[in-house]
N, C-alpha and C. Protein backbone atom coordinates (compact mmCIF):
# COMPACT_ATOMS: atom_id res chain seq x y z
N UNK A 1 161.61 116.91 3.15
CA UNK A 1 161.07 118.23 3.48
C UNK A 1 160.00 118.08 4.56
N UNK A 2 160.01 119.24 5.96
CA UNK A 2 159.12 119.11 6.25
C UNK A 2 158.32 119.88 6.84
N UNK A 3 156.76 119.96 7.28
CA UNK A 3 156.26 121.24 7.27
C UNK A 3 156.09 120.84 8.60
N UNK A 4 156.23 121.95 10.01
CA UNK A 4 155.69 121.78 11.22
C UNK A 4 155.03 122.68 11.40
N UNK A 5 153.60 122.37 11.90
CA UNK A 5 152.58 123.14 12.42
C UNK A 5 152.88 123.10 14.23
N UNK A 6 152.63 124.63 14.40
CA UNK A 6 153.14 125.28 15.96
C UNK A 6 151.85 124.34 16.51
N UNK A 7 152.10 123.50 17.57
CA UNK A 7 151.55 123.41 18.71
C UNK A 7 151.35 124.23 20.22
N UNK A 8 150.66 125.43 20.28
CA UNK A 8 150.90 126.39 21.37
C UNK A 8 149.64 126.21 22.38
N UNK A 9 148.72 125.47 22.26
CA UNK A 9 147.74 125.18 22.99
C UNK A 9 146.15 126.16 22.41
N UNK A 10 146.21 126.59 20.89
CA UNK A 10 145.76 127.46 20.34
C UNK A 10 145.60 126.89 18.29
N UNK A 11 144.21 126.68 18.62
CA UNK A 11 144.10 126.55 16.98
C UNK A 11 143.81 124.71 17.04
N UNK A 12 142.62 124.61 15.43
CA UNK A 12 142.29 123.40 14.83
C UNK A 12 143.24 122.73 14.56
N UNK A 13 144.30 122.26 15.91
CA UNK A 13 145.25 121.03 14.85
C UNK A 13 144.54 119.94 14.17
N UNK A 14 143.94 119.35 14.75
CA UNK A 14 143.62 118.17 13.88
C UNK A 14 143.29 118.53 12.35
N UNK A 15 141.91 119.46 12.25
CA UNK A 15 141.27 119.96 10.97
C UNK A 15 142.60 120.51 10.17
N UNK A 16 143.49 121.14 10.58
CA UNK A 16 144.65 122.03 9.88
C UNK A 16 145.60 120.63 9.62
N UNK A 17 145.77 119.88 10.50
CA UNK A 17 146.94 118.74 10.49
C UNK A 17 146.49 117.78 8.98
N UNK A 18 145.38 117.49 9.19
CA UNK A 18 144.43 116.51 8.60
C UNK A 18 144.50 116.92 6.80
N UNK A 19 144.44 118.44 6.75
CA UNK A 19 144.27 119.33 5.79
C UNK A 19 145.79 119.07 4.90
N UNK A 20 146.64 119.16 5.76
CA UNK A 20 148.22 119.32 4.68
C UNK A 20 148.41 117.60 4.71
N UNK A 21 148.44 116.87 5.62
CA UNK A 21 148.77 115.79 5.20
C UNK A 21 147.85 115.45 4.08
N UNK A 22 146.85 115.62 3.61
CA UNK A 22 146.21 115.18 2.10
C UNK A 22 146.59 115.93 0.82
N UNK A 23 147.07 117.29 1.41
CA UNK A 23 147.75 118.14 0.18
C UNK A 23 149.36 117.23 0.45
N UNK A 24 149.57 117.22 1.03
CA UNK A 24 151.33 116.35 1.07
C UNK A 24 151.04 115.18 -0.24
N UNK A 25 149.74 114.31 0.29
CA UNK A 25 149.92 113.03 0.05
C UNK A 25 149.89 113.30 -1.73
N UNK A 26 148.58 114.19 -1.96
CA UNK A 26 148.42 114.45 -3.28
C UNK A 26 149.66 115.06 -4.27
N UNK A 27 150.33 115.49 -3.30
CA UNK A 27 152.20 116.19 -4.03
C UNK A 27 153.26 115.81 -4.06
N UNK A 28 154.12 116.87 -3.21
CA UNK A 28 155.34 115.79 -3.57
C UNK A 28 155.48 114.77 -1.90
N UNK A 29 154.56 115.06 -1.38
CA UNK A 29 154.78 114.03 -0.13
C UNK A 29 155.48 114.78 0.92
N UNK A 30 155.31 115.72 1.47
CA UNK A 30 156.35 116.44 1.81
C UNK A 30 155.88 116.22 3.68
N UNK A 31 156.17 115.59 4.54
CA UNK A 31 155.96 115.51 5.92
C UNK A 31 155.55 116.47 6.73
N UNK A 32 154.13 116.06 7.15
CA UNK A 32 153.53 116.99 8.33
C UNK A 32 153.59 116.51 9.94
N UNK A 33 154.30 118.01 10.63
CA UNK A 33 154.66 117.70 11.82
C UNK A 33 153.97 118.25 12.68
N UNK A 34 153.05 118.00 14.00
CA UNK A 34 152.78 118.98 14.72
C UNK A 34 153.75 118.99 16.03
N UNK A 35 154.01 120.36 16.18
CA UNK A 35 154.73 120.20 17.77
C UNK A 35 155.24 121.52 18.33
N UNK A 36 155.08 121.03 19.32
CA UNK A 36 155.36 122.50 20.34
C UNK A 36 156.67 122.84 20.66
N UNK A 37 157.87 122.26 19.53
CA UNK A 37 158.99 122.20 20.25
C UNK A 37 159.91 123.48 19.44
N UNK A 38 160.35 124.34 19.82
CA UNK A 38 160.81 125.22 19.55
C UNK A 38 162.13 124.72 18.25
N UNK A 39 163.14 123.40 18.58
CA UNK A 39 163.99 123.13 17.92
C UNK A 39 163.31 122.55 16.49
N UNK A 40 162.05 121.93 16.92
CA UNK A 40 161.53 121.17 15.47
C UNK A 40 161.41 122.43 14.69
N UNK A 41 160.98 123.86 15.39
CA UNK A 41 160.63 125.01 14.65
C UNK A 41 161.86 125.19 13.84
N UNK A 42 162.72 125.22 14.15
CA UNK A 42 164.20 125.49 13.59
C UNK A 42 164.37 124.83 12.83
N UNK A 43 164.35 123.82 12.90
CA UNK A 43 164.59 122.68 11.70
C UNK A 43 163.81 122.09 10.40
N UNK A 44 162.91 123.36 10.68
CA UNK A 44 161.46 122.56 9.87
C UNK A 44 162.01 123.34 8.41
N UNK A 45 161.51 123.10 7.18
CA UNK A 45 161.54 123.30 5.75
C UNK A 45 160.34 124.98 5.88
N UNK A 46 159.37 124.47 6.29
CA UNK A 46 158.03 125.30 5.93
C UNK A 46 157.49 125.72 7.60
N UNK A 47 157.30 126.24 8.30
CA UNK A 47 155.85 126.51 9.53
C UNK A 47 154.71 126.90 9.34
N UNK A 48 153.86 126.50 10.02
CA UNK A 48 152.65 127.11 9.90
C UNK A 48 152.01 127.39 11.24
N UNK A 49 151.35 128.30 11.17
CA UNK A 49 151.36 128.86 13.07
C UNK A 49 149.24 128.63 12.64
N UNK A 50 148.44 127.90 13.42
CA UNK A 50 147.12 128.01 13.01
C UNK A 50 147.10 128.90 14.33
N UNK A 51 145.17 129.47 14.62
CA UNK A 51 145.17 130.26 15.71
C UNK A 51 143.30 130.59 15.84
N UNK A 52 142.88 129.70 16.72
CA UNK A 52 141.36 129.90 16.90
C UNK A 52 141.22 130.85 18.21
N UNK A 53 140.45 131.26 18.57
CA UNK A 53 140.02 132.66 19.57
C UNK A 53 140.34 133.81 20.17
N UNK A 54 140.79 134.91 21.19
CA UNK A 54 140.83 135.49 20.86
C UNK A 54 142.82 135.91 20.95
N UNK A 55 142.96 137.01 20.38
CA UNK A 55 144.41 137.18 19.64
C UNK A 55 145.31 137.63 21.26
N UNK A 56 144.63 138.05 22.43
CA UNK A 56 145.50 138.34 23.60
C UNK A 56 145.80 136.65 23.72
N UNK A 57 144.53 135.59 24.15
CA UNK A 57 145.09 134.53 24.76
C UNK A 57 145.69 133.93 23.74
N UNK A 58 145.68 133.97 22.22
CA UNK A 58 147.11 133.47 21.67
C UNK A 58 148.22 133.74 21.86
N UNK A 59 148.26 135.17 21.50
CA UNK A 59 150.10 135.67 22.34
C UNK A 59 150.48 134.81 23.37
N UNK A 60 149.22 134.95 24.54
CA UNK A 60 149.91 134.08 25.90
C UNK A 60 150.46 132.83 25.42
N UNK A 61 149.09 131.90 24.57
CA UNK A 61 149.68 130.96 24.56
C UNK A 61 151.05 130.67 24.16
N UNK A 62 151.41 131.43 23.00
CA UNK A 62 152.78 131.18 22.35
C UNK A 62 154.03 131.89 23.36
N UNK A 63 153.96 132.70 24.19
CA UNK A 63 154.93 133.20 24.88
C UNK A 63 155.07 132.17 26.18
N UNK A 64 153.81 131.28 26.27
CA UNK A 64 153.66 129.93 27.46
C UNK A 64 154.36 129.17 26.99
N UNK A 65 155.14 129.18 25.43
CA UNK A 65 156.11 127.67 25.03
C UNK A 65 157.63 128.36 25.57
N UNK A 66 158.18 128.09 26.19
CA UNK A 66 159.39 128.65 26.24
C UNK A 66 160.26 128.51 24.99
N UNK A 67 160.99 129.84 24.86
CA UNK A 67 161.73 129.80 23.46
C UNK A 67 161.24 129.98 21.65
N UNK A 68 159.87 129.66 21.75
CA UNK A 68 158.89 129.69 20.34
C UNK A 68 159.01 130.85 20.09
N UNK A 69 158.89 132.07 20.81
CA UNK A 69 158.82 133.58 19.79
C UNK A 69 160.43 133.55 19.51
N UNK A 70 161.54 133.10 20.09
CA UNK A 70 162.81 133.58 19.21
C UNK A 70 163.09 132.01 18.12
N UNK A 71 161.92 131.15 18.26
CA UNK A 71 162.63 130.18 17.45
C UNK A 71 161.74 130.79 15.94
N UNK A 72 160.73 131.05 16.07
CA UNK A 72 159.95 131.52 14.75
C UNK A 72 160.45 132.59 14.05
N UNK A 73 161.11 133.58 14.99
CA UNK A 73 161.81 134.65 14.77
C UNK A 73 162.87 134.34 13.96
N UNK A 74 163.62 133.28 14.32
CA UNK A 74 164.88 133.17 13.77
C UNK A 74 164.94 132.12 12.55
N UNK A 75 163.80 131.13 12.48
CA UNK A 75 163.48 130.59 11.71
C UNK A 75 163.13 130.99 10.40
N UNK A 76 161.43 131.95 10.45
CA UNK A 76 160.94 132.45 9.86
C UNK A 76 161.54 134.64 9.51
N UNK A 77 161.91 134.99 10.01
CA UNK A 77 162.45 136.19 9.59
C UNK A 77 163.97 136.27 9.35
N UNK A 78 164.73 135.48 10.40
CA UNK A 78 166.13 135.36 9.70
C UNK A 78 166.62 134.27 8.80
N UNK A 79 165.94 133.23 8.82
CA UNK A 79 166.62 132.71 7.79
C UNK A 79 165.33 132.02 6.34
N UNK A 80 164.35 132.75 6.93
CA UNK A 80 163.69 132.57 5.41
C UNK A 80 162.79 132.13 5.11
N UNK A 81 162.69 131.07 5.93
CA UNK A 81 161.67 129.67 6.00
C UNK A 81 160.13 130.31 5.41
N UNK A 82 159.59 129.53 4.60
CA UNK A 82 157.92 129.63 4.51
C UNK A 82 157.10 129.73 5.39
N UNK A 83 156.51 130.37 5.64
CA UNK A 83 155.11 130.66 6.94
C UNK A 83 153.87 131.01 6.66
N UNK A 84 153.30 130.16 6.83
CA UNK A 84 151.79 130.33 6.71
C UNK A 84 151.33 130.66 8.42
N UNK A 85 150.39 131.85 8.42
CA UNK A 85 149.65 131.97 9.53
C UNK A 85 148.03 131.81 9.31
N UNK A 86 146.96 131.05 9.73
CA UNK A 86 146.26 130.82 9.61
C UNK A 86 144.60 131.25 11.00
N UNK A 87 144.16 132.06 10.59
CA UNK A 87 143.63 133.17 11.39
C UNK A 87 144.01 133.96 11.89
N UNK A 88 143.65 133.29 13.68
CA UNK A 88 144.32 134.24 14.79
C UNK A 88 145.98 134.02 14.62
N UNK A 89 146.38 133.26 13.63
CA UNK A 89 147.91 132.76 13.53
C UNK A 89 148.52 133.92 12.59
N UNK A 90 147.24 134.50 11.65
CA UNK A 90 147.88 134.98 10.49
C UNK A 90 147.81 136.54 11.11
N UNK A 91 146.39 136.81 12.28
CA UNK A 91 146.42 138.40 12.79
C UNK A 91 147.42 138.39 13.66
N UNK A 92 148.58 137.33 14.15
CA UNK A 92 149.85 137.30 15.34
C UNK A 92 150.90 138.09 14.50
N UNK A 93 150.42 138.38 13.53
CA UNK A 93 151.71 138.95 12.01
C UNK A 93 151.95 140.47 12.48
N UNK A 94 150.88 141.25 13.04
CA UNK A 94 150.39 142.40 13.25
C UNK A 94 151.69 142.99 14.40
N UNK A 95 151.66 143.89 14.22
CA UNK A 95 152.41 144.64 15.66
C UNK A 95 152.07 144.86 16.85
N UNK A 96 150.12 144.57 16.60
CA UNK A 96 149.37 144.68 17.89
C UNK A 96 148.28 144.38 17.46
N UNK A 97 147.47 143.60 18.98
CA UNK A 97 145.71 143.56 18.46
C UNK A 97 145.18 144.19 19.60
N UNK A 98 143.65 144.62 18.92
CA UNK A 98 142.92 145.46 20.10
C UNK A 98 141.79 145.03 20.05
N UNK A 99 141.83 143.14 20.72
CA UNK A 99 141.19 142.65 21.02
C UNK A 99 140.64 142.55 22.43
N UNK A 100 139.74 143.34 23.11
CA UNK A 100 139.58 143.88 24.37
C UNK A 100 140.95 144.20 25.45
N UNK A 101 142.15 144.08 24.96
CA UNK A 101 143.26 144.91 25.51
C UNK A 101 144.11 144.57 23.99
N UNK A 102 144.92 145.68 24.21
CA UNK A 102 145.98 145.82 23.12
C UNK A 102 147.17 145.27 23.76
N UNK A 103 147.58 144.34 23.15
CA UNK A 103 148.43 143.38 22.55
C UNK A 103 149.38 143.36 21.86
N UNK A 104 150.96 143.08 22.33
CA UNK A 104 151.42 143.25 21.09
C UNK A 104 151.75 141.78 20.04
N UNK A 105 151.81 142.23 18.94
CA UNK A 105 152.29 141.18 17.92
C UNK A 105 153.25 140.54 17.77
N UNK A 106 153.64 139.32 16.70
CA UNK A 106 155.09 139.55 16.09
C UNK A 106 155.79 140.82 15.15
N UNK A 107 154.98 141.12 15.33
CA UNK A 107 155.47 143.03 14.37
C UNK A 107 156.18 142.14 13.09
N UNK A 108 156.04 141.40 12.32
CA UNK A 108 156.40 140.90 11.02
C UNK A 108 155.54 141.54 10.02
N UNK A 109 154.77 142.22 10.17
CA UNK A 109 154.02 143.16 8.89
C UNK A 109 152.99 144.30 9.64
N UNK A 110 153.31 145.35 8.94
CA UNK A 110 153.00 146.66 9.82
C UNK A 110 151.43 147.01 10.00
N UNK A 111 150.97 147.24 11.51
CA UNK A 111 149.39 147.42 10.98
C UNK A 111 149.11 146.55 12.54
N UNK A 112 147.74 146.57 12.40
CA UNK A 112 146.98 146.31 13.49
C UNK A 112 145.47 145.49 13.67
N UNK A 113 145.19 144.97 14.71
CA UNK A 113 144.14 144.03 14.51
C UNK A 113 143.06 144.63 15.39
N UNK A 114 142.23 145.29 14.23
CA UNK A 114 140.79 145.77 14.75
C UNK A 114 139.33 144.72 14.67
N UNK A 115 138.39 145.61 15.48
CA UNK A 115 136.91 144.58 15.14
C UNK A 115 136.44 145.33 13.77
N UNK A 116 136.11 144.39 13.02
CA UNK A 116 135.01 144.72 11.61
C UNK A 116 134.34 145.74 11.91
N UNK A 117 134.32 146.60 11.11
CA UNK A 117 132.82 146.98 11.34
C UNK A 117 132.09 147.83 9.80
N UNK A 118 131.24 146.84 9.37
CA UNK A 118 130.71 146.36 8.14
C UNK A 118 129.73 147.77 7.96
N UNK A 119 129.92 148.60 6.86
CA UNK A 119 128.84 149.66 6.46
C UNK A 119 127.31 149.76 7.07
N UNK A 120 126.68 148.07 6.39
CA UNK A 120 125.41 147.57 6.47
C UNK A 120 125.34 147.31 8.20
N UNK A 121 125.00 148.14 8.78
CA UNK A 121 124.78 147.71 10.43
C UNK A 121 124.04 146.99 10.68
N UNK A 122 123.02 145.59 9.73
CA UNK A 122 122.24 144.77 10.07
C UNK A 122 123.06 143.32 9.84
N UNK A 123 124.15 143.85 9.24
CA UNK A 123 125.18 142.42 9.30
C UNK A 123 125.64 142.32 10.18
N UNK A 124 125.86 140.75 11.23
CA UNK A 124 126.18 140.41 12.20
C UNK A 124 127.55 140.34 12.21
N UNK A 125 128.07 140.36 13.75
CA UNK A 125 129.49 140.25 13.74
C UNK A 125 129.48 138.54 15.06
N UNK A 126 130.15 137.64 15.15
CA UNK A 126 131.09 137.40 14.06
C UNK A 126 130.46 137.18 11.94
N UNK A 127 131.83 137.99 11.59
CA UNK A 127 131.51 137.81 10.08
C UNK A 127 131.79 135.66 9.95
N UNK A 128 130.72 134.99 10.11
CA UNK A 128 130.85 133.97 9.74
C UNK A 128 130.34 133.25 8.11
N UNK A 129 130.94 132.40 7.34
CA UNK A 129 130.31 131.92 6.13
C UNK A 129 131.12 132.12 5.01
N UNK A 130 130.43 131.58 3.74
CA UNK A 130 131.79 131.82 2.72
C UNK A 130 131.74 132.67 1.88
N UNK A 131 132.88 133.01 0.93
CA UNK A 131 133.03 134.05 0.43
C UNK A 131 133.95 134.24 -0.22
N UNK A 132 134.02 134.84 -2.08
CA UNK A 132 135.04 135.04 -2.45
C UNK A 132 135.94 136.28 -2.31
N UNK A 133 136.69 136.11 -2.99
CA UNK A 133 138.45 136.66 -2.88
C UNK A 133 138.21 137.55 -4.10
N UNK A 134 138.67 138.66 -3.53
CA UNK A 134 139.44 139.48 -4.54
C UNK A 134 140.56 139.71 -4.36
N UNK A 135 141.48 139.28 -5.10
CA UNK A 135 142.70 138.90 -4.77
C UNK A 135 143.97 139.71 -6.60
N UNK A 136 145.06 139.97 -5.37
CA UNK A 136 146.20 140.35 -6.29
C UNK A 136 146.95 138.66 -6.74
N UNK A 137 147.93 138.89 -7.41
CA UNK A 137 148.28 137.49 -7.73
C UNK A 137 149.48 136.71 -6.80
N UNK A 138 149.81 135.37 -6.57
CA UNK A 138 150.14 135.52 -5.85
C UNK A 138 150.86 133.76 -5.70
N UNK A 139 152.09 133.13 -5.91
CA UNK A 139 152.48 131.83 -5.61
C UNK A 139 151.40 131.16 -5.25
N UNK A 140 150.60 131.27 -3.98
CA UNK A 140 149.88 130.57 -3.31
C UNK A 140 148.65 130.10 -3.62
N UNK A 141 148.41 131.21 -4.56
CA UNK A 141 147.20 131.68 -5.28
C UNK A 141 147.03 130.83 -6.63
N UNK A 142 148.04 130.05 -7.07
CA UNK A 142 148.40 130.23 -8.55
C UNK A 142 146.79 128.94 -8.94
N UNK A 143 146.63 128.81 -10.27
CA UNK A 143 145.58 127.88 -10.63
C UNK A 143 144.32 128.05 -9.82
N UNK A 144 143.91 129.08 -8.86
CA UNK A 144 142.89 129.14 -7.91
C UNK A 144 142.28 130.11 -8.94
N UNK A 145 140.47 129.20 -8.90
CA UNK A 145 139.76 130.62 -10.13
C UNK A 145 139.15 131.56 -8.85
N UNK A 146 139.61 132.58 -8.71
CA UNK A 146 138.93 133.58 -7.55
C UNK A 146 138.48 134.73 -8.71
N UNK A 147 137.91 135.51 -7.55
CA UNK A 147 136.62 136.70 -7.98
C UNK A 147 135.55 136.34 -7.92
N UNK A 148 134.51 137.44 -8.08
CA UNK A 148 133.34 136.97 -8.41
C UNK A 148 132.51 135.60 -8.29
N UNK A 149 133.24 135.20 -9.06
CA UNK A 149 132.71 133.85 -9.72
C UNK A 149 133.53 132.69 -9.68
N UNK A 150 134.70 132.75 -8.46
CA UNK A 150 135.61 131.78 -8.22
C UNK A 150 134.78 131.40 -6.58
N UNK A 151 136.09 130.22 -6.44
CA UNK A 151 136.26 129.57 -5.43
C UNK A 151 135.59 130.24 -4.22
N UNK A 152 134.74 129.77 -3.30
CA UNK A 152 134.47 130.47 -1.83
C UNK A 152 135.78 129.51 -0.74
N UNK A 153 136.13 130.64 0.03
CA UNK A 153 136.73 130.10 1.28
C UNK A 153 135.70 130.70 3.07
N UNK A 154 136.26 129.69 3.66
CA UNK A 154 134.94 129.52 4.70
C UNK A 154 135.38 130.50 5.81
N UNK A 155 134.78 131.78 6.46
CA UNK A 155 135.50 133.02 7.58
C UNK A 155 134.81 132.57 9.00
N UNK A 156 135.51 132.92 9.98
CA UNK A 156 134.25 132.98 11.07
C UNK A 156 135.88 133.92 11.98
N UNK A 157 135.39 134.99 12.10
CA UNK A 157 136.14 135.81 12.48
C UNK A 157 135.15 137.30 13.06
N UNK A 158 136.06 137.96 14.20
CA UNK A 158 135.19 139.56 14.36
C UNK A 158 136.17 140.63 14.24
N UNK A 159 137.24 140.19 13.73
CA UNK A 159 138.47 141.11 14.00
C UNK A 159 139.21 140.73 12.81
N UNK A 160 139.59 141.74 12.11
CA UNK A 160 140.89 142.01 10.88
C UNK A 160 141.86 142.31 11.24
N UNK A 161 142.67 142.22 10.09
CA UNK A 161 144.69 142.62 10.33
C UNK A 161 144.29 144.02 9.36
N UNK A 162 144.12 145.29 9.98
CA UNK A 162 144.30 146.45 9.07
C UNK A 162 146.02 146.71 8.69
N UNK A 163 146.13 145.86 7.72
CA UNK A 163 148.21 146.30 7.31
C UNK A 163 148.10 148.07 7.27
N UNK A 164 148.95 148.69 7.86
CA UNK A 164 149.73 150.32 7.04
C UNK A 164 149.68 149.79 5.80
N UNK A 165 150.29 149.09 4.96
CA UNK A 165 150.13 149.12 3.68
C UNK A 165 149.82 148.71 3.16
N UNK A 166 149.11 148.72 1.66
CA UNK A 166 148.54 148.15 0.80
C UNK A 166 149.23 147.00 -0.07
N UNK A 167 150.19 147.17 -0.07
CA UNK A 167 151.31 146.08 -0.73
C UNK A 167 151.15 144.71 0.07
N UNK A 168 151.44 145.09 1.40
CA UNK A 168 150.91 143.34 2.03
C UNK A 168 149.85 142.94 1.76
N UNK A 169 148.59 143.38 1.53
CA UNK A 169 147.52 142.75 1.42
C UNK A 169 146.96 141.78 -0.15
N UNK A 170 147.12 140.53 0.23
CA UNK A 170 147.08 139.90 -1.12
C UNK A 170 145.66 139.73 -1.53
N UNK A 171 144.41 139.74 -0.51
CA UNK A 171 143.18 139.20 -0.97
C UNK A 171 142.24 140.32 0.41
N UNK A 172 141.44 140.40 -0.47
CA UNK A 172 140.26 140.73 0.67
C UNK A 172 138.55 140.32 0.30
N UNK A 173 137.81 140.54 1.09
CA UNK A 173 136.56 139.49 0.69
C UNK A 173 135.57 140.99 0.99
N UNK A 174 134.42 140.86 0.62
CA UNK A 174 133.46 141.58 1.30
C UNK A 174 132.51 141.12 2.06
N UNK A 175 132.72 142.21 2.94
CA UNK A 175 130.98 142.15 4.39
C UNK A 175 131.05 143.29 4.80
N UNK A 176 129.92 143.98 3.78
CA UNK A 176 129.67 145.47 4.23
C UNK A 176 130.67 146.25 3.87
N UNK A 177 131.39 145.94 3.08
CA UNK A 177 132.90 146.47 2.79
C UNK A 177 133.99 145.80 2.68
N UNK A 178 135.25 146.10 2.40
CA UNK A 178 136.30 145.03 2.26
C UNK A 178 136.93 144.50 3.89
N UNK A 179 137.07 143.48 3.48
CA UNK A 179 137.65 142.78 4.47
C UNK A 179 139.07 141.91 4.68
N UNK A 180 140.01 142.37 5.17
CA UNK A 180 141.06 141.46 4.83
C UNK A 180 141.32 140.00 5.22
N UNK A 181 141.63 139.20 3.63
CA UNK A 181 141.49 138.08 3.63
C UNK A 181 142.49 137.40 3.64
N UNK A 182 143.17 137.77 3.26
CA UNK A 182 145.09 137.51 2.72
C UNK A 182 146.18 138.48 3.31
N UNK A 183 147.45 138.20 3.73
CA UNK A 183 148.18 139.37 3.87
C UNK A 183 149.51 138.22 3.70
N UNK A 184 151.11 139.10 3.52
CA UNK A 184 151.93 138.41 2.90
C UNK A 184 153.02 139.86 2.52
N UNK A 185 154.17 139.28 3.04
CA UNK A 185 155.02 139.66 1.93
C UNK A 185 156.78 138.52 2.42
N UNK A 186 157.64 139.25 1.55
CA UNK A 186 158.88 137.93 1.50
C UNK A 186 158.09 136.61 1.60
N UNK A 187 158.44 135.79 2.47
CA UNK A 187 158.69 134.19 2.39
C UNK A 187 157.20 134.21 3.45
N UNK A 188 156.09 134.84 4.12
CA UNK A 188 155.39 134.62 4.83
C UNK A 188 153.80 135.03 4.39
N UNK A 189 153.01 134.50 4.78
CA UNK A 189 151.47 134.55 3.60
C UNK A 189 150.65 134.18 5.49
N UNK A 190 149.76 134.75 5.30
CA UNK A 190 148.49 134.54 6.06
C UNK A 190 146.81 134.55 5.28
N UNK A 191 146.29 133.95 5.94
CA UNK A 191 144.86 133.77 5.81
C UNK A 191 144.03 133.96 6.87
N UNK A 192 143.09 135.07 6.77
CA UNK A 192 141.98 135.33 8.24
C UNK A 192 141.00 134.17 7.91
N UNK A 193 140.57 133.70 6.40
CA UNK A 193 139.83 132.57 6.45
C UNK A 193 140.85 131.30 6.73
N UNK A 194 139.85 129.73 6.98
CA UNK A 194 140.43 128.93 7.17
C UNK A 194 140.56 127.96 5.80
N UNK A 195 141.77 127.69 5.52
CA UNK A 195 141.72 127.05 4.38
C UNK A 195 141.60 125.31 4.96
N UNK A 196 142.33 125.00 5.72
CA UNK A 196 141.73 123.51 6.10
C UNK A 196 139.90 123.23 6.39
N UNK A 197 139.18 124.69 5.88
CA UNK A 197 137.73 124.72 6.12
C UNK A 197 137.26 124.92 4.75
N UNK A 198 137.78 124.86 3.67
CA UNK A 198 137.87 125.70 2.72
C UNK A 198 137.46 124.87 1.61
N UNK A 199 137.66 123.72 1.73
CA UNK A 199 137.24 122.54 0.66
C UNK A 199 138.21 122.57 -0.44
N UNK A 200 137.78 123.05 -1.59
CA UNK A 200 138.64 123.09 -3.00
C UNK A 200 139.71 124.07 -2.88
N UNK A 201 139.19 125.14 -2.69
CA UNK A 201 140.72 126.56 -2.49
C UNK A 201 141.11 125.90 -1.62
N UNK A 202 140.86 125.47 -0.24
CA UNK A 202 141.71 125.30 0.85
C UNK A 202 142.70 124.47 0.67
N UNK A 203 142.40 123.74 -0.16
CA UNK A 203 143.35 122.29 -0.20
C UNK A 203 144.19 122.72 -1.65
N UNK A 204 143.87 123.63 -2.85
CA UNK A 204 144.90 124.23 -3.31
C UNK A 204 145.73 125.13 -3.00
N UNK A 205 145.15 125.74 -2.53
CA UNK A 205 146.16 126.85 -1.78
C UNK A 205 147.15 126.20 -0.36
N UNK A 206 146.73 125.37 0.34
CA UNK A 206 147.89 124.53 1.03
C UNK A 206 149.09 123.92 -0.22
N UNK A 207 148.41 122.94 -1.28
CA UNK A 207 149.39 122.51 -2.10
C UNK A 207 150.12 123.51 -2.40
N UNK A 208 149.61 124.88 -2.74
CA UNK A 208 150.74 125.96 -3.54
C UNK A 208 151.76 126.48 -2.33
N UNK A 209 151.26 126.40 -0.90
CA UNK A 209 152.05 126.72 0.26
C UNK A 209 153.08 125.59 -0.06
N UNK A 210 152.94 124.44 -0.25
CA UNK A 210 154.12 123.25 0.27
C UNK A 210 154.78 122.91 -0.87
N UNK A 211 154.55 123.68 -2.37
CA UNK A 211 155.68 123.74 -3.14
C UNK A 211 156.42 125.20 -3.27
N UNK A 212 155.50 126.29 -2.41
CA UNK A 212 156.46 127.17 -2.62
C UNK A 212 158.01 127.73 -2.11
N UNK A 213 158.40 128.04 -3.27
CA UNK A 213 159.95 128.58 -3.06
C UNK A 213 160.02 130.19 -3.08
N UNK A 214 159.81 130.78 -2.01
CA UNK A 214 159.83 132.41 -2.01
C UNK A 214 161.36 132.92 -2.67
């Protein structure tokens, strides 16, 4: 089995790479790949798309691999595959971001990527630091103690995935209000926090990514 993380010139490979190969090693062993190659996308068991700054120059980047938006496409929406998106990887889910120009998405879950903007107007934006989950239940999720009084995962973000619906959204955190933390539905799961930043959740919630069977 094996998991390939998108190489698009965008996002913590190392920290993200570094992250599943120790959840691999601790499981069933399952091979971490990074690469920019559209066919490894095809062939892979699991993807994971990571995504650090802002959500226009990711699009570019990924539309700069030749072939990557129809190999993820065909990978991940037609035939099934597991997908983790991880930030700006997980707000690429969106149909559009309106990150100083509007953008469009992979339109894989309905909704849009706005800036925060937190009740308390003395909270800073970027929303950086940790924070728990209030969270629906969820494969990925499973054995993770969240709420209140669970697990913190680590954010540094200024912009959310507002889904149209409430059904995709698996977790949200607060700053000044809710914030979306999780989104997901079929075979594909995102995180606006970083779980390769994440310490204890991060590294369970990868393990529950690389045994899950949607």
């Amino acid at each position: 089995m094996t998991t390939v993380i998108v190489d698009y010139g965008s996002g913590n490979l190392h920290s993200a790479a570094k992250a599943f190969e120790r959840a691999a090693r601790e499981g069933a062993g399952e091979k971490i790949k990074v690469s920019n190659d559209p066919d490894a996308v095809r062939r892979a068991d699991r993807v994971v798309l990571p995504g650090v700054g802002a959500f226009a120059d990711c699009r570019r980047g990924l539309d700069a691999v030749p072939g990557m938006i129809d190999a993820l496409n065909e990978t991940v929406r037609k035939n099934g595959r597991p997908f983790f998106g991880i930030c700006v990887g997980m707000q690429l889910m969106a149909e559009r971001g309106r990150e100083y120009e509007v953008t469009p998405g992979l339109g894989w879950i309905k909704g849009e990527v706005n800036r925060i903007a937190p009740a308390d107007k003395t909270l800073k934006i970027p929303h950086m630091g940790w924070n728990t989950l209030d969270s629906k239940s969820h494969p990925v999720l499973a054995g993770i103690p969240l709420g209140p009084q669970g697990l913190h995962a680590y954010f540094v973000h200024s912009y959310q995935l507002n889904a149209q619906s409430d059904v995709d959204v698996i977790a949200r955190a607060d700053y000044g209000g809710p914030v979306t933390a999780m989104v997901g539905r079929d075979n594909i799961v995102g995180t606006q926090f970083h779980p390769e930043k994440s310490q204890k959740l991060g590294l369970a919630l990868i393990s529950n990514f690389l045994k899950w069977t949607p």
